[in-house]
PDB file of N, CA and C in Angstrom:
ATOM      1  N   UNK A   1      25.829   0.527  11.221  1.00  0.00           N
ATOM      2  CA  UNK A   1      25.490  -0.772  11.765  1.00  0.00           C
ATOM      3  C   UNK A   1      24.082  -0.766  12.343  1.00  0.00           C
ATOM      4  N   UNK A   2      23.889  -0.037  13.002  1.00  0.00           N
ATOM      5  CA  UNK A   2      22.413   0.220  13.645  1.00  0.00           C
ATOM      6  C   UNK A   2      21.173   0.213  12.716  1.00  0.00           C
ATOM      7  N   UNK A   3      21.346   1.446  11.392  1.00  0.00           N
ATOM      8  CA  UNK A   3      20.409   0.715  10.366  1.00  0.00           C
ATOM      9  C   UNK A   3      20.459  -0.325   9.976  1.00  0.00           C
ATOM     10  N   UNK A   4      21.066  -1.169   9.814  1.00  0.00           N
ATOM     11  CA  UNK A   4      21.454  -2.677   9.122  1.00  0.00           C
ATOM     12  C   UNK A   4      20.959  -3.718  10.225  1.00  0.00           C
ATOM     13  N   UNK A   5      20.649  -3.532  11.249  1.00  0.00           N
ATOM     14  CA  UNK A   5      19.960  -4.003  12.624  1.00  0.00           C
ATOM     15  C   UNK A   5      18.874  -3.463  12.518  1.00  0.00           C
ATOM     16  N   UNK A   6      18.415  -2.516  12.110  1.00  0.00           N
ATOM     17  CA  UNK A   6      17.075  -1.991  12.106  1.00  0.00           C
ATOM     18  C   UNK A   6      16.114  -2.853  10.956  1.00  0.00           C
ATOM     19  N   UNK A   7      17.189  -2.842   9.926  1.00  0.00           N
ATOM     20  CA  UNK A   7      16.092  -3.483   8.829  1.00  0.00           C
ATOM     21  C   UNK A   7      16.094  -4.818   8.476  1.00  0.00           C
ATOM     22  N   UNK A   8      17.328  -5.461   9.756  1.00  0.00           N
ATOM     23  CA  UNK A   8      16.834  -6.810   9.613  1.00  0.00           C
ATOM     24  C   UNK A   8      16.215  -7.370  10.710  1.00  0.00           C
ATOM     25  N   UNK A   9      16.102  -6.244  11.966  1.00  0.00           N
ATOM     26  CA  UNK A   9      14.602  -6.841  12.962  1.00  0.00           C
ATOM     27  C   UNK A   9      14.025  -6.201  12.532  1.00  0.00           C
ATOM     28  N   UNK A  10      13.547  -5.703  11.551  1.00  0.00           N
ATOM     29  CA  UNK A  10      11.840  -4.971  10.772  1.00  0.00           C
ATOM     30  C   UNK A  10      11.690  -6.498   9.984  1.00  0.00           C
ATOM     31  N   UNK A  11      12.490  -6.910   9.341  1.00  0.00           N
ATOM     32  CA  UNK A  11      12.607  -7.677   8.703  1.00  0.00           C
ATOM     33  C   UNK A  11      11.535  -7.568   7.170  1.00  0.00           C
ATOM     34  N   UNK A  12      12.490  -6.382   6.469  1.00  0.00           N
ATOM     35  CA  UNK A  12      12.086  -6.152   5.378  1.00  0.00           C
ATOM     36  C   UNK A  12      11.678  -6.696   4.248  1.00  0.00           C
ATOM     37  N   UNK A  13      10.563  -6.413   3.430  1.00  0.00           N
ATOM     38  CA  UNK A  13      10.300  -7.760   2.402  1.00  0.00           C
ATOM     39  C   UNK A  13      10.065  -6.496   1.052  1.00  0.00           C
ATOM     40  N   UNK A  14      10.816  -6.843   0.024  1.00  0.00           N
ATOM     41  CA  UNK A  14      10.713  -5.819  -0.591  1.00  0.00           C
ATOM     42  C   UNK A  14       9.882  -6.273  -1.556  1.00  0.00           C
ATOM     43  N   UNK A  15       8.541  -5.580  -2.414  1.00  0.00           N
ATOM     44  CA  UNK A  15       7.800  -6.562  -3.805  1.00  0.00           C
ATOM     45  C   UNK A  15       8.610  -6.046  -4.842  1.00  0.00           C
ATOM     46  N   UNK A  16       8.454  -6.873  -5.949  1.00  0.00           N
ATOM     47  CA  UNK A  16       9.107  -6.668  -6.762  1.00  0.00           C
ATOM     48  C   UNK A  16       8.506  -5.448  -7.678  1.00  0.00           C
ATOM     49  N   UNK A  17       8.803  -5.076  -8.819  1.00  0.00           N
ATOM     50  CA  UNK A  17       8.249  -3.766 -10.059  1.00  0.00           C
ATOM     51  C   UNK A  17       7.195  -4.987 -10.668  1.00  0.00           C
ATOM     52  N   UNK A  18       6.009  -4.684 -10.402  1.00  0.00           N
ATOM     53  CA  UNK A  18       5.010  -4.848 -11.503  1.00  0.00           C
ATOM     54  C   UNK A  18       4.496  -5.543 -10.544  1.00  0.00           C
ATOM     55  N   UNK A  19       4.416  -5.954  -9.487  1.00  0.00           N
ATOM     56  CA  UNK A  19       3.682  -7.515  -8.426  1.00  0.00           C
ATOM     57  C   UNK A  19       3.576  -6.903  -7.255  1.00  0.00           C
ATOM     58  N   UNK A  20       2.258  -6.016  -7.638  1.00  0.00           N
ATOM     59  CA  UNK A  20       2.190  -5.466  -6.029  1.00  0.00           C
ATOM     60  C   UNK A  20       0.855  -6.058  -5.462  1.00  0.00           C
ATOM     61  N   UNK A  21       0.971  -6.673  -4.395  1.00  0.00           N
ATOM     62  CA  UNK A  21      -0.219  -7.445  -3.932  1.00  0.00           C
ATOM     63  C   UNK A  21      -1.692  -7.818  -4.865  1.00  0.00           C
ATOM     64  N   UNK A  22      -1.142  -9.108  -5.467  1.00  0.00           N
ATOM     65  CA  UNK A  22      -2.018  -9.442  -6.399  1.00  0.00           C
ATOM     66  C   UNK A  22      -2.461  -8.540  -7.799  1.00  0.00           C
ATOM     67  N   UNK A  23      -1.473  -8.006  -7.810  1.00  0.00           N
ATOM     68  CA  UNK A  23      -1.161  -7.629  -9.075  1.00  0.00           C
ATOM     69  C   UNK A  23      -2.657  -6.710  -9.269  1.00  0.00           C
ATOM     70  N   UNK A  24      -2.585  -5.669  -8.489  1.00  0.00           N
ATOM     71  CA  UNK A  24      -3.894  -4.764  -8.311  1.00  0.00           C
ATOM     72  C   UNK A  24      -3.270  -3.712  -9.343  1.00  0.00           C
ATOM     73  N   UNK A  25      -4.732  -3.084 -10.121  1.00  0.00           N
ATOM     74  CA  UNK A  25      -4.288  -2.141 -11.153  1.00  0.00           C
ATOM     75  C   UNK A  25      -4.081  -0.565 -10.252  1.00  0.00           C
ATOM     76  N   UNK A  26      -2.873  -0.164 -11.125  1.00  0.00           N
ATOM     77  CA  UNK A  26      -2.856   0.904 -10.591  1.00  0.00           C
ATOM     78  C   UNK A  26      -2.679   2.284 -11.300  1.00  0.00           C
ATOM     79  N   UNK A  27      -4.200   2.564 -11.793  1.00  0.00           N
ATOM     80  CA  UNK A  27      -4.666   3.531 -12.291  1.00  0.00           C
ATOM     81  C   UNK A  27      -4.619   5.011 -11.349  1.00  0.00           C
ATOM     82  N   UNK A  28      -4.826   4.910 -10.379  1.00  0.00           N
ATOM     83  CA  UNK A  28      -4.654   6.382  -9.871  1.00  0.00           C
ATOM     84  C   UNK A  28      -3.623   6.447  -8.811  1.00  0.00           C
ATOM     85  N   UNK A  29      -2.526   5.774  -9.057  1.00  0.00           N
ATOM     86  CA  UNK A  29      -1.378   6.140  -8.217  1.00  0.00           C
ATOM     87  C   UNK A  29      -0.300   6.949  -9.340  1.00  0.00           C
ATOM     88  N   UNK A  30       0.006   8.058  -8.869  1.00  0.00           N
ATOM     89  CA  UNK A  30       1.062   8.914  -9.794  1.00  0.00           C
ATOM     90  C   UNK A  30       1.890   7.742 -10.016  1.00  0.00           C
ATOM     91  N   UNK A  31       3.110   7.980 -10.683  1.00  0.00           N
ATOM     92  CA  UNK A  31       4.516   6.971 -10.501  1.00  0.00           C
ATOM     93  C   UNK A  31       5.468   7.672  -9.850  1.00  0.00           C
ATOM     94  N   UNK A  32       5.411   8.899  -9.464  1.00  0.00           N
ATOM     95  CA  UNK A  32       6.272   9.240  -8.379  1.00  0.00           C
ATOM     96  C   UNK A  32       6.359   9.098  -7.202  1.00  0.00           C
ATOM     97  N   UNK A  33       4.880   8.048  -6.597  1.00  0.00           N
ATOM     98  CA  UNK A  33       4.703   8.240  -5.762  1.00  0.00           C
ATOM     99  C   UNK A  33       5.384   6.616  -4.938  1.00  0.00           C
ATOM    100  N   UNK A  34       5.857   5.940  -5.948  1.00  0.00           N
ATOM    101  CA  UNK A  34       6.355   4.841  -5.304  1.00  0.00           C
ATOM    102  C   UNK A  34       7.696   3.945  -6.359  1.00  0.00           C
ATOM    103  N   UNK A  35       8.458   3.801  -5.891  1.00  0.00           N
ATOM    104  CA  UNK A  35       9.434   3.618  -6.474  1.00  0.00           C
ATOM    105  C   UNK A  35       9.501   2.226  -7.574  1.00  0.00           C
ATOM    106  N   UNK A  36       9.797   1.474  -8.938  1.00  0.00           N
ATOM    107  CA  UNK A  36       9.073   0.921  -9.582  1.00  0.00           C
ATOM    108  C   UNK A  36      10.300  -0.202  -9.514  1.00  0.00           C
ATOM    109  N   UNK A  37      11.361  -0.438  -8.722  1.00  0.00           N
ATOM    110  CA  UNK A  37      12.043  -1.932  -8.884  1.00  0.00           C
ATOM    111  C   UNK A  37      12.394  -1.899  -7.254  1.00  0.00           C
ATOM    112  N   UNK A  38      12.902  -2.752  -6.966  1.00  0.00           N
ATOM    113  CA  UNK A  38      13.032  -3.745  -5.703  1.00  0.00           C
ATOM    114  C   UNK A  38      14.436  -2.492  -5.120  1.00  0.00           C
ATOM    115  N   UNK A  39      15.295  -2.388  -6.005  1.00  0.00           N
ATOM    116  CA  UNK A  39      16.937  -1.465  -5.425  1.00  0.00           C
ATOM    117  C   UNK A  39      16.369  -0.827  -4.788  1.00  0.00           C
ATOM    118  N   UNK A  40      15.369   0.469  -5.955  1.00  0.00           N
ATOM    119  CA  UNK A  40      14.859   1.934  -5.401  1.00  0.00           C
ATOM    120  C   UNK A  40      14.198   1.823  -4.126  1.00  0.00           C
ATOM    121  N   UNK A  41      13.619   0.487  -4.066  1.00  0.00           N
ATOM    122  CA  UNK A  41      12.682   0.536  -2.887  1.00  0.00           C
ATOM    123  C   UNK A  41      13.290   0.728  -1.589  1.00  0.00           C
ATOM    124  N   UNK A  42      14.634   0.176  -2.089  1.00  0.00           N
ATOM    125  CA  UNK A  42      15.446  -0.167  -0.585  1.00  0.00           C
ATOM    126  C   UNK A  42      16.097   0.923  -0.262  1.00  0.00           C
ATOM    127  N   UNK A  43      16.631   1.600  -1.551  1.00  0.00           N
ATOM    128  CA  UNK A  43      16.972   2.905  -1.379  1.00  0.00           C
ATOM    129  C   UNK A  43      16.264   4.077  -0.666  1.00  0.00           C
ATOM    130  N   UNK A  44      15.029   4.244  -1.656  1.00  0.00           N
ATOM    131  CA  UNK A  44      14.039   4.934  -0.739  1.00  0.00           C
ATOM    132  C   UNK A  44      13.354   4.512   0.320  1.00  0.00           C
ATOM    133  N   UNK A  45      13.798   3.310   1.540  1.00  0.00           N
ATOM    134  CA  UNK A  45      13.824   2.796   2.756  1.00  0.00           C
ATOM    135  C   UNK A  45      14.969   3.575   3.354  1.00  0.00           C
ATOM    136  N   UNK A  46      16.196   3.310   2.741  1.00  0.00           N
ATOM    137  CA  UNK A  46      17.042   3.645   3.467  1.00  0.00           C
ATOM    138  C   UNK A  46      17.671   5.116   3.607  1.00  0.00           C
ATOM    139  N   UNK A  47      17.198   5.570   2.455  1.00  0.00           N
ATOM    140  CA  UNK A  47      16.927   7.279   2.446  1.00  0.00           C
ATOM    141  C   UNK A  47      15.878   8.078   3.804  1.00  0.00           C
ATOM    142  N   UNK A  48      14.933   7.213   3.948  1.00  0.00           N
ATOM    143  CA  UNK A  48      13.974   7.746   4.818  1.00  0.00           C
ATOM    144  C   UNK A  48      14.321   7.404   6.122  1.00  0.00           C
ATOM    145  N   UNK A  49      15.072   6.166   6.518  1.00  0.00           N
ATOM    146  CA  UNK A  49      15.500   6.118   7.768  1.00  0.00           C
ATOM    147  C   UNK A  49      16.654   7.108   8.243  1.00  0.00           C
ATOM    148  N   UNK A  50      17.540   7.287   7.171  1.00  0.00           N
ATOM    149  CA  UNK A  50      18.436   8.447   7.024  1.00  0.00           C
ATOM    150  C   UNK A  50      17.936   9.692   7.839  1.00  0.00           C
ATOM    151  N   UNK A  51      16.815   9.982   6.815  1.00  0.00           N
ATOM    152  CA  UNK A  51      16.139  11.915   7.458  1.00  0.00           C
ATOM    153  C   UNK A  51      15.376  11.070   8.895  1.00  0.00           C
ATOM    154  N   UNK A  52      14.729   9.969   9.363  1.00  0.00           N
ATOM    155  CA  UNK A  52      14.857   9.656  10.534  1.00  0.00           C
ATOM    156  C   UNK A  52      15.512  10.111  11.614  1.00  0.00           C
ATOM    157  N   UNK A  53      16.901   9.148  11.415  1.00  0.00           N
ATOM    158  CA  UNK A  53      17.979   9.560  11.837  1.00  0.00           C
ATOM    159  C   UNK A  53      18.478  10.833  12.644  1.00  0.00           C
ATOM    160  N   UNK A  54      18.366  11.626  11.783  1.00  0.00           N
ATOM    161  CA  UNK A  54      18.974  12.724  11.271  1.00  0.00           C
ATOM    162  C   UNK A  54      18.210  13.876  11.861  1.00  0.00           C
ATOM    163  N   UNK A  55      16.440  13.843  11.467  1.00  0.00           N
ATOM    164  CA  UNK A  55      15.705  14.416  11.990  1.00  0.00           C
ATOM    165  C   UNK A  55      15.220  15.521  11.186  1.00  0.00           C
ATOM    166  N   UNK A  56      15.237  14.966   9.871  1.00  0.00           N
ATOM    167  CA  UNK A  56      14.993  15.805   8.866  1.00  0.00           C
ATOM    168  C   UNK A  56      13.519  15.073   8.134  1.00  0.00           C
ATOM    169  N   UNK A  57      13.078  15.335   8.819  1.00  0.00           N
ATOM    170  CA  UNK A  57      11.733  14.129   8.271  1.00  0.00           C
ATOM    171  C   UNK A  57      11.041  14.597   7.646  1.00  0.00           C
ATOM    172  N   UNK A  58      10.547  14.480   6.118  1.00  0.00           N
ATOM    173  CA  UNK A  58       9.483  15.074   5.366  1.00  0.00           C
ATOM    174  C   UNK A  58       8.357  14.574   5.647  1.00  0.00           C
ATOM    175  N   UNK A  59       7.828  13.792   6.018  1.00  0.00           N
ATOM    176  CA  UNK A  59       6.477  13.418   6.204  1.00  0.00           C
ATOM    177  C   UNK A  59       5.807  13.340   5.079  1.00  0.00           C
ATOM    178  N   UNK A  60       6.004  12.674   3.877  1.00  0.00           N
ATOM    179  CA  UNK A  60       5.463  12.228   2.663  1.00  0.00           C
ATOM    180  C   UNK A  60       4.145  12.223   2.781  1.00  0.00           C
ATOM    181  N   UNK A  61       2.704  11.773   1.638  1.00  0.00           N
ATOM    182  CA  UNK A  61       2.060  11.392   1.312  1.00  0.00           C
ATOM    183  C   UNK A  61       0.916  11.599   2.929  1.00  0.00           C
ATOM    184  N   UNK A  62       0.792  12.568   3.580  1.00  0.00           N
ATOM    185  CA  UNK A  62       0.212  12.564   4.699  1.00  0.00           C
ATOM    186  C   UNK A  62      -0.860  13.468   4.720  1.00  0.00           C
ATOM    187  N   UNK A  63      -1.343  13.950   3.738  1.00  0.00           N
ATOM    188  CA  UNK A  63      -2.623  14.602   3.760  1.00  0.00           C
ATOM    189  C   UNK A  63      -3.853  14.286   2.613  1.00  0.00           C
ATOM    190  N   UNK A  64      -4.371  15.395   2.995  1.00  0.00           N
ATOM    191  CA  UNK A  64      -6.300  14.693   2.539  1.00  0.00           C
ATOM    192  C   UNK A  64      -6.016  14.175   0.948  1.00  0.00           C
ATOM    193  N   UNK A  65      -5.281  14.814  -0.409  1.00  0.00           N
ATOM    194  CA  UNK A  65      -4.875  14.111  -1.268  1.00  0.00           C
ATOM    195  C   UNK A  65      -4.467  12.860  -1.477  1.00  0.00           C
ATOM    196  N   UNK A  66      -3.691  12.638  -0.790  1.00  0.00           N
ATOM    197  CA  UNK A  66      -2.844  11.299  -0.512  1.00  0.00           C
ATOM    198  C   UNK A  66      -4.726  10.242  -0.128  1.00  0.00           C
ATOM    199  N   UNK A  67      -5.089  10.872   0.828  1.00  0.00           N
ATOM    200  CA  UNK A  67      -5.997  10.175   1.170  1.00  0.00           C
ATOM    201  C   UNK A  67      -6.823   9.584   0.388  1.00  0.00           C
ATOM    202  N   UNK A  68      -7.602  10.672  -0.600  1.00  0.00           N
ATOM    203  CA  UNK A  68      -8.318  10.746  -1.777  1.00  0.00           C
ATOM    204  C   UNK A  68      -7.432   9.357  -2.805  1.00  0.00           C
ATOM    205  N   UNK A  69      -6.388   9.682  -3.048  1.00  0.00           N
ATOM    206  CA  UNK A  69      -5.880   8.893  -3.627  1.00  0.00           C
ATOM    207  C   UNK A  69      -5.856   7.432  -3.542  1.00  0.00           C
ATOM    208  N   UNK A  70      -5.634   6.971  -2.428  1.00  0.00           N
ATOM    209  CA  UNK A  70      -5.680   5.667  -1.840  1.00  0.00           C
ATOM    210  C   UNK A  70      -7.394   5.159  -1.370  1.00  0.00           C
ATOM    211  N   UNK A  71      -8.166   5.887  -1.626  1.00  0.00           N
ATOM    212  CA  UNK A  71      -9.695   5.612  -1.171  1.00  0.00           C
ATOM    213  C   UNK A  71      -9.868   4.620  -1.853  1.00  0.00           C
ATOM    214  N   UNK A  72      -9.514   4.106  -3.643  1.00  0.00           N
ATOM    215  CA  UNK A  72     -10.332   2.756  -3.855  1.00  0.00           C
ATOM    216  C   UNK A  72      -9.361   1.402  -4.156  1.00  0.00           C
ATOM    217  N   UNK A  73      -7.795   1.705  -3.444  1.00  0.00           N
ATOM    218  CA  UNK A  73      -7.091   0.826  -3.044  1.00  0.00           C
ATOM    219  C   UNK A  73      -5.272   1.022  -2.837  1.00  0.00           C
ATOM    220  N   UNK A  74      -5.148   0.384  -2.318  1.00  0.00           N
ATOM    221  CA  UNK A  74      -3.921   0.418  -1.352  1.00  0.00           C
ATOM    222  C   UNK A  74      -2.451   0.034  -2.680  1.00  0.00           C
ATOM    223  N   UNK A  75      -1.595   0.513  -3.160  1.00  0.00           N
ATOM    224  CA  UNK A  75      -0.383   0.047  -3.836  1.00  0.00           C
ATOM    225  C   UNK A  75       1.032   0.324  -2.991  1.00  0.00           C
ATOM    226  N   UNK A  76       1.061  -0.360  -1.649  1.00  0.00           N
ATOM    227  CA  UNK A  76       2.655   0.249  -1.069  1.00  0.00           C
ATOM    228  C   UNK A  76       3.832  -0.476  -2.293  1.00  0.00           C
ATOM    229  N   UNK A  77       5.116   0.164  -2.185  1.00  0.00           N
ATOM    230  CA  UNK A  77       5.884  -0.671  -2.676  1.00  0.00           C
ATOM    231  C   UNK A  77       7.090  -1.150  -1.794  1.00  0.00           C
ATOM    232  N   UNK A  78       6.220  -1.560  -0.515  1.00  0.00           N
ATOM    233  CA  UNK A  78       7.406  -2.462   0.293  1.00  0.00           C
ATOM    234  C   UNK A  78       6.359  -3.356   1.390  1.00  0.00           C
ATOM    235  N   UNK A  79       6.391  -4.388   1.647  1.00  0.00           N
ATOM    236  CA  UNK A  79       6.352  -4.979   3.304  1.00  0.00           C
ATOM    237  C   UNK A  79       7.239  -4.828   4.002  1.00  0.00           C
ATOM    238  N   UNK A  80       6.557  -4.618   5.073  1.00  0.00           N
ATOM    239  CA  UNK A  80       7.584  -4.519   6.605  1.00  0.00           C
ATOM    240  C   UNK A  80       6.746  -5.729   7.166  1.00  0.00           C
ATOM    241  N   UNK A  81       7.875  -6.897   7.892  1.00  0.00           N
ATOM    242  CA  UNK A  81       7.131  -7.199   8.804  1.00  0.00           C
ATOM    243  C   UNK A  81       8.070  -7.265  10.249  1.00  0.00           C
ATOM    244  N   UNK A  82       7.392  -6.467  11.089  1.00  0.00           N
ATOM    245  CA  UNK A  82       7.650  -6.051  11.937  1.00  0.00           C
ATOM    246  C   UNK A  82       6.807  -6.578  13.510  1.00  0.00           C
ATOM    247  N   UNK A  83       7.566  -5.945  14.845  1.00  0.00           N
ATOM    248  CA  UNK A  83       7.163  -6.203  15.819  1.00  0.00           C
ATOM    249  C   UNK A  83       6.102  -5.604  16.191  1.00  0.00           C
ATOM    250  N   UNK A  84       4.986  -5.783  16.919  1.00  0.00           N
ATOM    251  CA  UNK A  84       3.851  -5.493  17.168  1.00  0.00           C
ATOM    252  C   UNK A  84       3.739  -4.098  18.369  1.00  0.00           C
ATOM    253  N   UNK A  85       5.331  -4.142  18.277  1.00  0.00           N
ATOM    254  CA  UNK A  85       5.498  -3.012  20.028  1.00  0.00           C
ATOM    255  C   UNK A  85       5.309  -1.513  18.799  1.00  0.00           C
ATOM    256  N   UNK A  86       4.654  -0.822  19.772  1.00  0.00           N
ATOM    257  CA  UNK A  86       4.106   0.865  19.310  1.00  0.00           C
ATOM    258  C   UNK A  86       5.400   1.662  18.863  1.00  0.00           C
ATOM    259  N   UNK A  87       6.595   1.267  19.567  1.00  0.00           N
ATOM    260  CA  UNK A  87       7.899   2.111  19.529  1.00  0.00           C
ATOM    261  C   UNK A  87       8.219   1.600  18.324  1.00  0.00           C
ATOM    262  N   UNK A  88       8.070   0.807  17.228  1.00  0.00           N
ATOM    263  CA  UNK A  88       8.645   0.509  15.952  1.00  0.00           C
ATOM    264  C   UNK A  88       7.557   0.694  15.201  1.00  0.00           C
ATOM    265  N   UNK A  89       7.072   2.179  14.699  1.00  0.00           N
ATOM    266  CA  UNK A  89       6.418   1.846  13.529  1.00  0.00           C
ATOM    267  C   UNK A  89       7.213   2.418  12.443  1.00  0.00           C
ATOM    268  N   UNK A  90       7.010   1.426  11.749  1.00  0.00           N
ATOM    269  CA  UNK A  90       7.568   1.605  10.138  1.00  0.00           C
ATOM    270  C   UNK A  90       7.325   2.544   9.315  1.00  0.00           C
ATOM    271  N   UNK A  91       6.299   3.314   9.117  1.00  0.00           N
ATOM    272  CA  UNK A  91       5.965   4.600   8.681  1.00  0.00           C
ATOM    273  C   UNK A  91       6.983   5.956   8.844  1.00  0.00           C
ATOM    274  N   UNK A  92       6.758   5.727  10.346  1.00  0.00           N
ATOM    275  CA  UNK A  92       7.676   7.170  10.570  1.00  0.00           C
ATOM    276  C   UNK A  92       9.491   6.644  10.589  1.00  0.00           C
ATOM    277  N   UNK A  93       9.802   5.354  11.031  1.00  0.00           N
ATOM    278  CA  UNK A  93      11.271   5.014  10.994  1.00  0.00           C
ATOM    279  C   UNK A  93      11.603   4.997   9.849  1.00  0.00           C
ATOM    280  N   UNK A  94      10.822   5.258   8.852  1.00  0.00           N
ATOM    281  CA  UNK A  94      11.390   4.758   7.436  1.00  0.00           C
ATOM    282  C   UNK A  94      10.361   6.288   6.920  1.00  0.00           C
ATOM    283  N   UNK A  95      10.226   7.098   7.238  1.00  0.00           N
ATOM    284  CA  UNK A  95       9.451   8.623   6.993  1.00  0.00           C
ATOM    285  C   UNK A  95       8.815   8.440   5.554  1.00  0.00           C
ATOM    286  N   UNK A  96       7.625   7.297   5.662  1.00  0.00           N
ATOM    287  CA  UNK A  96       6.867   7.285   4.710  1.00  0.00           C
ATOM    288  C   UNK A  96       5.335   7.499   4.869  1.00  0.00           C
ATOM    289  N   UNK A  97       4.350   7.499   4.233  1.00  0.00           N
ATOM    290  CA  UNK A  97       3.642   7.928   4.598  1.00  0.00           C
ATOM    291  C   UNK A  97       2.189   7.093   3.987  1.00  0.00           C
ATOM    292  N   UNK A  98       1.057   7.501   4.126  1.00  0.00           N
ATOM    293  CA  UNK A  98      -0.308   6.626   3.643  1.00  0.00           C
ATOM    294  C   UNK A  98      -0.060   5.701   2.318  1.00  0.00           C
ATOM    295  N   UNK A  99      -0.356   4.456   2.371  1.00  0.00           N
ATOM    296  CA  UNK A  99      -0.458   3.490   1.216  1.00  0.00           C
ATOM    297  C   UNK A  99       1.229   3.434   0.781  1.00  0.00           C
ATOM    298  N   UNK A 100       1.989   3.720   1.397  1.00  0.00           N
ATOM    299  CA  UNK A 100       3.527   3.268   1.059  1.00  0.00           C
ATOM    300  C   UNK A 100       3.590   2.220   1.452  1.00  0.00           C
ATOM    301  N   UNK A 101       3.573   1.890   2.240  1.00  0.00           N
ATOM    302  CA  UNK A 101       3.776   0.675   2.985  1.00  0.00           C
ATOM    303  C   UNK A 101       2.683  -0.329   3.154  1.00  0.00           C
ATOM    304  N   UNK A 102       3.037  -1.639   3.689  1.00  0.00           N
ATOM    305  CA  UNK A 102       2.277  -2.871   3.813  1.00  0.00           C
ATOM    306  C   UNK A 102       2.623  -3.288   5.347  1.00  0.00           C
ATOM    307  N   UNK A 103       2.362  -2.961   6.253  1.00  0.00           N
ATOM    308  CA  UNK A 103       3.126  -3.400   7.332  1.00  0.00           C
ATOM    309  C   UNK A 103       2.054  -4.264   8.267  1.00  0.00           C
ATOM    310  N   UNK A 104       2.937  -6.054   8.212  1.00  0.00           N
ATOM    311  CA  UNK A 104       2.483  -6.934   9.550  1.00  0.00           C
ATOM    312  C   UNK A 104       3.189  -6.913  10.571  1.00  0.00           C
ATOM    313  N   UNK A 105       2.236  -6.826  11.391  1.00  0.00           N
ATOM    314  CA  UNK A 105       2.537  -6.647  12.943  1.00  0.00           C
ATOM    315  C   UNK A 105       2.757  -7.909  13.176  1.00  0.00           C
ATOM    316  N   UNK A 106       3.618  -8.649  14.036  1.00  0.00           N
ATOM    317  CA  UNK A 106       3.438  -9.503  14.537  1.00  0.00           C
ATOM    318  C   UNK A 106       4.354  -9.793  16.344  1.00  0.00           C
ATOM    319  N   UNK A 107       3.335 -10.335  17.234  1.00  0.00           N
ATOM    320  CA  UNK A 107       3.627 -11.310  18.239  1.00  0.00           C
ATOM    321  C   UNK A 107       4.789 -11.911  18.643  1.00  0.00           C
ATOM    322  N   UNK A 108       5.817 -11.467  19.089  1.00  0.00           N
ATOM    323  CA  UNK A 108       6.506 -13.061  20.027  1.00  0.00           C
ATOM    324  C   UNK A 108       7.518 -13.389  18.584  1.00  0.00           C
ATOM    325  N   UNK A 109       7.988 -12.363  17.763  1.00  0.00           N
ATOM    326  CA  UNK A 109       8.859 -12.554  16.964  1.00  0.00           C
ATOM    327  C   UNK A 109      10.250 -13.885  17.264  1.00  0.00           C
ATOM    328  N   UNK A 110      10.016 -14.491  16.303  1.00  0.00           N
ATOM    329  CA  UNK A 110      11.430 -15.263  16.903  1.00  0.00           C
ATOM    330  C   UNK A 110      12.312 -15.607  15.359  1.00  0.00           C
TER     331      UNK A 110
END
């Protein structure tokens, strides 16, 4: 129950396979590195809140490669939009890591 509260005050927005923010080419992203339909996405959301959880956290996509990789543009395959408070970031609650994610912060959620 608590994840299922978690990801509907994150208030998850999943993109679909092939429509990732304006349909940007994505020549130097492996395909392992992001899951390619809307299920997997949620899956591999809810897999990562799991090792969260749990405390088994891999820490994905978090070094100078990853970095290199994402230098001439961004392909997450999920939005979060989420609360603006420091104690919810989406990265580590969901143990993903650089250019996975799309996450808006926002204000005074209602």
């Amino acid at each position: 129950m608590r994840l299922y509260l978690l990801l509907a005050g994150a208030g998850v927005i999943l993109t679909s396979a092939g429509v990732y923010f304006f349909l940007y080419p994505q020549d130097n992203v492996r395909p392992d590195v992001r899951p390619d339909t809307p299920a997997k996405a949620l899956a591999t959301l809810l897999d990562g809140n799991k090792r969260f959880l749990t405390g088994e956290l891999k820490h994905p996509h978090q070094d100078q490669q990853r970095i290199h990789e994402t230098e001439s543009g961004q392909h997450p395959f999920a939005v979060v939009v989420t609360c603006s408070d420091s104690r919810v970031p989406p990265e580590i609650l969901f143990d993903e890591g650089i250019g996975d994610l799309f996450v808006i912060r926002t204000a005074g959620n209602l």
